[in-house]
C-alpha atoms as a PDB file:
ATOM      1  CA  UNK A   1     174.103  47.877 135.066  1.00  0.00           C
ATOM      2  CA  UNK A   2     176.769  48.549 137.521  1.00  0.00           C
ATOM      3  CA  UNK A   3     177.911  52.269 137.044  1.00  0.00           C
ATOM      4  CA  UNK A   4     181.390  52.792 137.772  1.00  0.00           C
ATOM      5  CA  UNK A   5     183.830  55.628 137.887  1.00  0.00           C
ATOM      6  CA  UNK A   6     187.155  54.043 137.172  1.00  0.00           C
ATOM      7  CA  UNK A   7     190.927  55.763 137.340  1.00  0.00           C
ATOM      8  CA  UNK A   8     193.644  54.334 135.777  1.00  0.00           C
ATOM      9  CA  UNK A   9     197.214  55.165 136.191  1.00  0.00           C
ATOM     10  CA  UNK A  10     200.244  55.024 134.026  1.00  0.00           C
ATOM     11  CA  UNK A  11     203.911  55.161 135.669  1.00  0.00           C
ATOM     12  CA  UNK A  12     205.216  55.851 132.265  1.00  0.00           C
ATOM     13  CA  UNK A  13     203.579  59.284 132.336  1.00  0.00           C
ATOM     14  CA  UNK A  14     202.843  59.944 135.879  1.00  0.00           C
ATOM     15  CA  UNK A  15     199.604  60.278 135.151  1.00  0.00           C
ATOM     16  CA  UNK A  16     195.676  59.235 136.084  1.00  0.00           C
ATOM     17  CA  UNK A  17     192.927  59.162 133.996  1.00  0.00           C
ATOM     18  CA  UNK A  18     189.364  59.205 135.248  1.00  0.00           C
ATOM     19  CA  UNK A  19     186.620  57.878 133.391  1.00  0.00           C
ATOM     20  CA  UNK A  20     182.854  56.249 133.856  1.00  0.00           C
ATOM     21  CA  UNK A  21     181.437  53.177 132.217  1.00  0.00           C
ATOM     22  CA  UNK A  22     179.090  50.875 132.925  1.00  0.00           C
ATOM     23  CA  UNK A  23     180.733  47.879 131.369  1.00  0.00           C
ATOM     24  CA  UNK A  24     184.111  48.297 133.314  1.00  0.00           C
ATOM     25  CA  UNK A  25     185.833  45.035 131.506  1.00  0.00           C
ATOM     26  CA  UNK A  26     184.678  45.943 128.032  1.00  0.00           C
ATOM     27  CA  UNK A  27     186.046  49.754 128.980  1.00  0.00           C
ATOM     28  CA  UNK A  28     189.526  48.548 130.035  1.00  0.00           C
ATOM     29  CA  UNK A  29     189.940  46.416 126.778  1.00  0.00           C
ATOM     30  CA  UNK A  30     189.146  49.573 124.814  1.00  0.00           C
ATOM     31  CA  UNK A  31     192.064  51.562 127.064  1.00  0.00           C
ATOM     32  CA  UNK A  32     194.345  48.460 126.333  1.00  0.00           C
ATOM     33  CA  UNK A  33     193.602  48.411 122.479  1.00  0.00           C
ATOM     34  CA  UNK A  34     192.638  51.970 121.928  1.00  0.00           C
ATOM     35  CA  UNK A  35     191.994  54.222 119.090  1.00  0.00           C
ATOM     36  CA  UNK A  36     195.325  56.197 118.634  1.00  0.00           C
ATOM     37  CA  UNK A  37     195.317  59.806 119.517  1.00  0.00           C
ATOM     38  CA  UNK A  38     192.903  58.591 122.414  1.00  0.00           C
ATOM     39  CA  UNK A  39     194.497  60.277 125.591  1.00  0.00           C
ATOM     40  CA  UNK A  40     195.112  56.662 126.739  1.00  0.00           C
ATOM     41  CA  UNK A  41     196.765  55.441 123.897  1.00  0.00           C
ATOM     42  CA  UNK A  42     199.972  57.678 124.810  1.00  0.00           C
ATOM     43  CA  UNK A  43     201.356  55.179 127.089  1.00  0.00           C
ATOM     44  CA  UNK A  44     200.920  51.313 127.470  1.00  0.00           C
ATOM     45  CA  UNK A  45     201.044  50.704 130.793  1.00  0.00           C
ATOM     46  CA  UNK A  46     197.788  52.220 132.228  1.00  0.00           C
ATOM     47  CA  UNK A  47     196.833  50.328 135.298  1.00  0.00           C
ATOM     48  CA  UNK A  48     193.513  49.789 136.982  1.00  0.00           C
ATOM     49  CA  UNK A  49     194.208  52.256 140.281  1.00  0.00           C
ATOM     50  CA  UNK A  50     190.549  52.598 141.687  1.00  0.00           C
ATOM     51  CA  UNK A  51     186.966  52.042 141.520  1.00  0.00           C
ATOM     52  CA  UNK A  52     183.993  53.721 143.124  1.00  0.00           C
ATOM     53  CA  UNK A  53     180.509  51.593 142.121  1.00  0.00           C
ATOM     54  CA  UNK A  54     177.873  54.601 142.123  1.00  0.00           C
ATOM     55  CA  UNK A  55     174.031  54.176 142.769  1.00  0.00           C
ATOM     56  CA  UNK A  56     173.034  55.315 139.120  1.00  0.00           C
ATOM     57  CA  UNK A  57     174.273  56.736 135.470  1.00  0.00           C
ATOM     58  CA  UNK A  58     173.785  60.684 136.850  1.00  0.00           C
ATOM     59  CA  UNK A  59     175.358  59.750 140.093  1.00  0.00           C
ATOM     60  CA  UNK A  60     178.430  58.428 138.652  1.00  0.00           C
ATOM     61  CA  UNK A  61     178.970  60.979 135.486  1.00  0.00           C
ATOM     62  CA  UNK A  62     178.616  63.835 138.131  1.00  0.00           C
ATOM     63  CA  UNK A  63     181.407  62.422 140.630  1.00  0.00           C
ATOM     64  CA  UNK A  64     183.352  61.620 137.369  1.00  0.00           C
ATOM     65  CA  UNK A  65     182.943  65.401 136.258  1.00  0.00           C
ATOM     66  CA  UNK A  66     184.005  66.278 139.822  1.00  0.00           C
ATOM     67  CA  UNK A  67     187.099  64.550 139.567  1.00  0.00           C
ATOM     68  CA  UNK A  68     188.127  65.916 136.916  1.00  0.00           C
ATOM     69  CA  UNK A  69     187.559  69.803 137.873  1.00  0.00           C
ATOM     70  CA  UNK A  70     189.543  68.995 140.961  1.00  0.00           C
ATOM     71  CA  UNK A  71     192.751  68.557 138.489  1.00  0.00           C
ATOM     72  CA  UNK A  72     194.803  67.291 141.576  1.00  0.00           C
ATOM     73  CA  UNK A  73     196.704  63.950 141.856  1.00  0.00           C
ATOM     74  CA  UNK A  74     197.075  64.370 145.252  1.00  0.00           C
ATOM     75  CA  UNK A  75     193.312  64.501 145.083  1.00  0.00           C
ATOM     76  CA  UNK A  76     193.199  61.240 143.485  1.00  0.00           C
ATOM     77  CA  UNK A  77     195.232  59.850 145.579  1.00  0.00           C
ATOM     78  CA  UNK A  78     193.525  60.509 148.777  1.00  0.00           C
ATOM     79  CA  UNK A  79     190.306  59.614 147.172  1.00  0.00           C
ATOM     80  CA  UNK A  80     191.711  55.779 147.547  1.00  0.00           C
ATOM     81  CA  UNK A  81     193.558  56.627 150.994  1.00  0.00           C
ATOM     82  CA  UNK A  82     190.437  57.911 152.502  1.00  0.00           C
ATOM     83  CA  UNK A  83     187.311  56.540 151.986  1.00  0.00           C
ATOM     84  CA  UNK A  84     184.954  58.403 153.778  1.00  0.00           C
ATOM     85  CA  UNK A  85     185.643  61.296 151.022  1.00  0.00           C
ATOM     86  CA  UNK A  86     183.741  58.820 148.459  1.00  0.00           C
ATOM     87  CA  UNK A  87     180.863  58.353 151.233  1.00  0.00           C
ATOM     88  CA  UNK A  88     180.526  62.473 150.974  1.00  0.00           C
ATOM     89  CA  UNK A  89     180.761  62.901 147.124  1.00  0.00           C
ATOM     90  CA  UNK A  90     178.184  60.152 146.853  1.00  0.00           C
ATOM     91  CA  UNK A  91     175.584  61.877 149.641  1.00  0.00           C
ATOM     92  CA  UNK A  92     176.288  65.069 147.375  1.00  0.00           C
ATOM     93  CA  UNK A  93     175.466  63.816 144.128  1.00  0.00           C
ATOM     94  CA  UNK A  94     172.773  61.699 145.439  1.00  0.00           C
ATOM     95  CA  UNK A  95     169.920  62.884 144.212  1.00  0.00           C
ATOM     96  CA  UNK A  96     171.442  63.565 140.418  1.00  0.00           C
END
């Protein structure tokens, strides 16, 4: 099982979308081919931006939940320009 928090992006919207999975090809195919009225299923082009492979299930659902409460692109964005701030959010939700 490899848990993975996973972001996509979409230049159409200008937007990210964080999710977790633990099948990350299986998830992408479902954001390709989507239900509609999904939030991915407003645009087409949603890319594959980052990846952060987390230690266990908790682990990743509680940096996934953290990502989201940020509500910050910029956020996102520095979460792939600096590593070291995935190091500290996976020594803080270590122990989940």
């Amino acid at each position: 099982m490899n848990a993975t928090v996973y972001i996509l992006r979409s230049e159409k919207l200008n937007r990210y979308y964080t999710g977790f999975t633990t099948n990350l090809d299986v998830r992408l195919e479902f954001h390709k081919h989507g239900e509609a009225g999904k939030f991915t299923a407003k645009a087409d082009d949603w890319t594959l931006f980052f990846t952060i492979i987390c230690d266990s299930k908790a682990q990743g659902l509680s940096i996934e939940r953290h990502i989201k409460k940020m509500k910050s692109k910029v956020y996102i964005e520095n979460l792939k320009k600096y590593p070291e701030i995935i190091e500290k959010l996976k020594t803080l939700y270590r122990d989940c």
